[in-house]
Protein backbone atom coordinates (compact mmCIF):
# COMPACT_ATOMS: atom_id res chain seq x y z
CA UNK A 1 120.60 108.71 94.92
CA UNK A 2 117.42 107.32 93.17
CA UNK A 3 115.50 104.54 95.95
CA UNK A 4 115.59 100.81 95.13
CA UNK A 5 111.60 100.45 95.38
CA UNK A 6 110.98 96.51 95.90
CA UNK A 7 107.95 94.62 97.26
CA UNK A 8 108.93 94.82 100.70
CA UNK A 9 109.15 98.59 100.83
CA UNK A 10 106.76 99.90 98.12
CA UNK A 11 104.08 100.98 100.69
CA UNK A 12 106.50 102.83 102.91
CA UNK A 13 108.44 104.89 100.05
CA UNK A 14 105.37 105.25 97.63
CA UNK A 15 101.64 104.62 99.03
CA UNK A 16 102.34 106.40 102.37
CA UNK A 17 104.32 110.03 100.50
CA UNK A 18 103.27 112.74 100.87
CA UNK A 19 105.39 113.50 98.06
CA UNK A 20 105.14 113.39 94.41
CA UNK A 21 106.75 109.95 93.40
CA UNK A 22 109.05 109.35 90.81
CA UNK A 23 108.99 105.48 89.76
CA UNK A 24 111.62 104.80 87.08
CA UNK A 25 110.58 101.06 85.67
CA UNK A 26 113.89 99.28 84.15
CA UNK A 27 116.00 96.33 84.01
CA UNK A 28 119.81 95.44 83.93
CA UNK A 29 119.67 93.96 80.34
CA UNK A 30 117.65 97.30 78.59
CA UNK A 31 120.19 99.23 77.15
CA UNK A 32 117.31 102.16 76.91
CA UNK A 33 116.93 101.64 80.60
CA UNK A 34 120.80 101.88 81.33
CA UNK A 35 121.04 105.09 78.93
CA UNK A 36 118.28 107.12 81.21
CA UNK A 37 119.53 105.58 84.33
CA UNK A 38 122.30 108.79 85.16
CA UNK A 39 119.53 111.09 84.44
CA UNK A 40 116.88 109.58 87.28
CA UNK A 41 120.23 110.01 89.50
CA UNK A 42 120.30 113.85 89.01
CA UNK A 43 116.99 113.81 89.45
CA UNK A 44 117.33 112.09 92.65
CA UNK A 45 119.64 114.56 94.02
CA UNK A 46 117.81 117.69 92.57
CA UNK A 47 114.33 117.14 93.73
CA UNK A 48 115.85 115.83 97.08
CA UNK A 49 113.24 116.81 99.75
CA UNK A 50 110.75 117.77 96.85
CA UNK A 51 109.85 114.48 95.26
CA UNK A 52 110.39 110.55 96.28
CA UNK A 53 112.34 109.80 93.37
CA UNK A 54 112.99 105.92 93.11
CA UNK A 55 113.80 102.87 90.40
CA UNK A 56 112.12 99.27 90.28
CA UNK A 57 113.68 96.35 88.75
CA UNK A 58 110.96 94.54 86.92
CA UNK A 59 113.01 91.62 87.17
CA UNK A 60 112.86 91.37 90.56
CA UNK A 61 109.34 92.98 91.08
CA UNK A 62 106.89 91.38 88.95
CA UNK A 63 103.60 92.22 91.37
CA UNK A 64 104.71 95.95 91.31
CA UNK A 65 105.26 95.87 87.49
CA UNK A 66 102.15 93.83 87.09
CA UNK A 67 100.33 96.78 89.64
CA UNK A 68 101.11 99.24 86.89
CA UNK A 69 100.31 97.54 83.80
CA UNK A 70 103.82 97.91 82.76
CA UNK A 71 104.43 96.27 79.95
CA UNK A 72 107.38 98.49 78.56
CA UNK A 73 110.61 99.26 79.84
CA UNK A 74 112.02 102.16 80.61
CA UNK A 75 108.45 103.41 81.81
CA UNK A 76 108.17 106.37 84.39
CA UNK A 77 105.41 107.19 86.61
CA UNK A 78 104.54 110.27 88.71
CA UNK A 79 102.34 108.95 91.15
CA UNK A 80 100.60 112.27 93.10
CA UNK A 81 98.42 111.56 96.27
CA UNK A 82 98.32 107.27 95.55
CA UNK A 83 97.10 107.82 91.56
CA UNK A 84 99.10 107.92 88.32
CA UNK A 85 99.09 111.55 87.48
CA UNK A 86 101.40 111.27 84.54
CA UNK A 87 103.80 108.33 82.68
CA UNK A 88 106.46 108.42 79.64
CA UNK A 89 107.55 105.37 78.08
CA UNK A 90 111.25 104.77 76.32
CA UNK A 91 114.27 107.12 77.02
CA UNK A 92 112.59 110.34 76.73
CA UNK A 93 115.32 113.42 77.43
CA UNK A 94 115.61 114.96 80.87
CA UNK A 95 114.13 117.92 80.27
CA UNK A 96 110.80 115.87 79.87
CA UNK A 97 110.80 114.49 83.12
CA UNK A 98 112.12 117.79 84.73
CA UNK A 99 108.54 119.54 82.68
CA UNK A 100 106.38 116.79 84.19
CA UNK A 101 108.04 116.86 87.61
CA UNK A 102 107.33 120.91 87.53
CA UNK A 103 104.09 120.96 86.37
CA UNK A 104 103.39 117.87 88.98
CA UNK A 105 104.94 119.65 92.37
């Protein structure tokens, strides 16, 4: 299962991993966001114990989305070693994100 990243864990799941991390930007009302959402689940349990893979609700977390410049939702990030290493806006297929995740581990 993909991690609810908020404010009050975003240092512990994603600035202190030693992981590649997996940030999946969305909201409940984006049907975009909702169509990609199963597919950041499998990717959750695939890359279990590989990469931190995790969702935030820009709703909810505005400093996070603000952090990120996101201004576009569904965005994912692939944050390696604290920095941006790669992002994808809109629902992209999941063979996209499983290319960036490989060429990123």
């Amino acid at each position: 299962m993909a991690l609810t990243v908020n404010e009050s864990n975003f240092n512990e799941i994603v600035t202190k991993s030693d992981k590649l991390v997996v940030l999946d930007f969305w909201a409940e009302w984006c049907g975009p966001c909702r169509a990609i959402s199963p597919v950041i689940e499998e990717l959750a349990k695939e890359y279990e114990g590989k990469a931190v893979i995790g969702k935030v609700d820009v709703d909810t977390n505005e400093a996070i989305s603000a952090r990120y410049g996101i201004r576009n939702i569904p965005t994912v990030i692939f944050i390696k070693n604290g920095e941006i290493a790669d992002k994808t806006v809109g629902a992209i297929p999941k063979s996209t994100l499983v290319s960036k995740i490989e060429a990123l581990l």
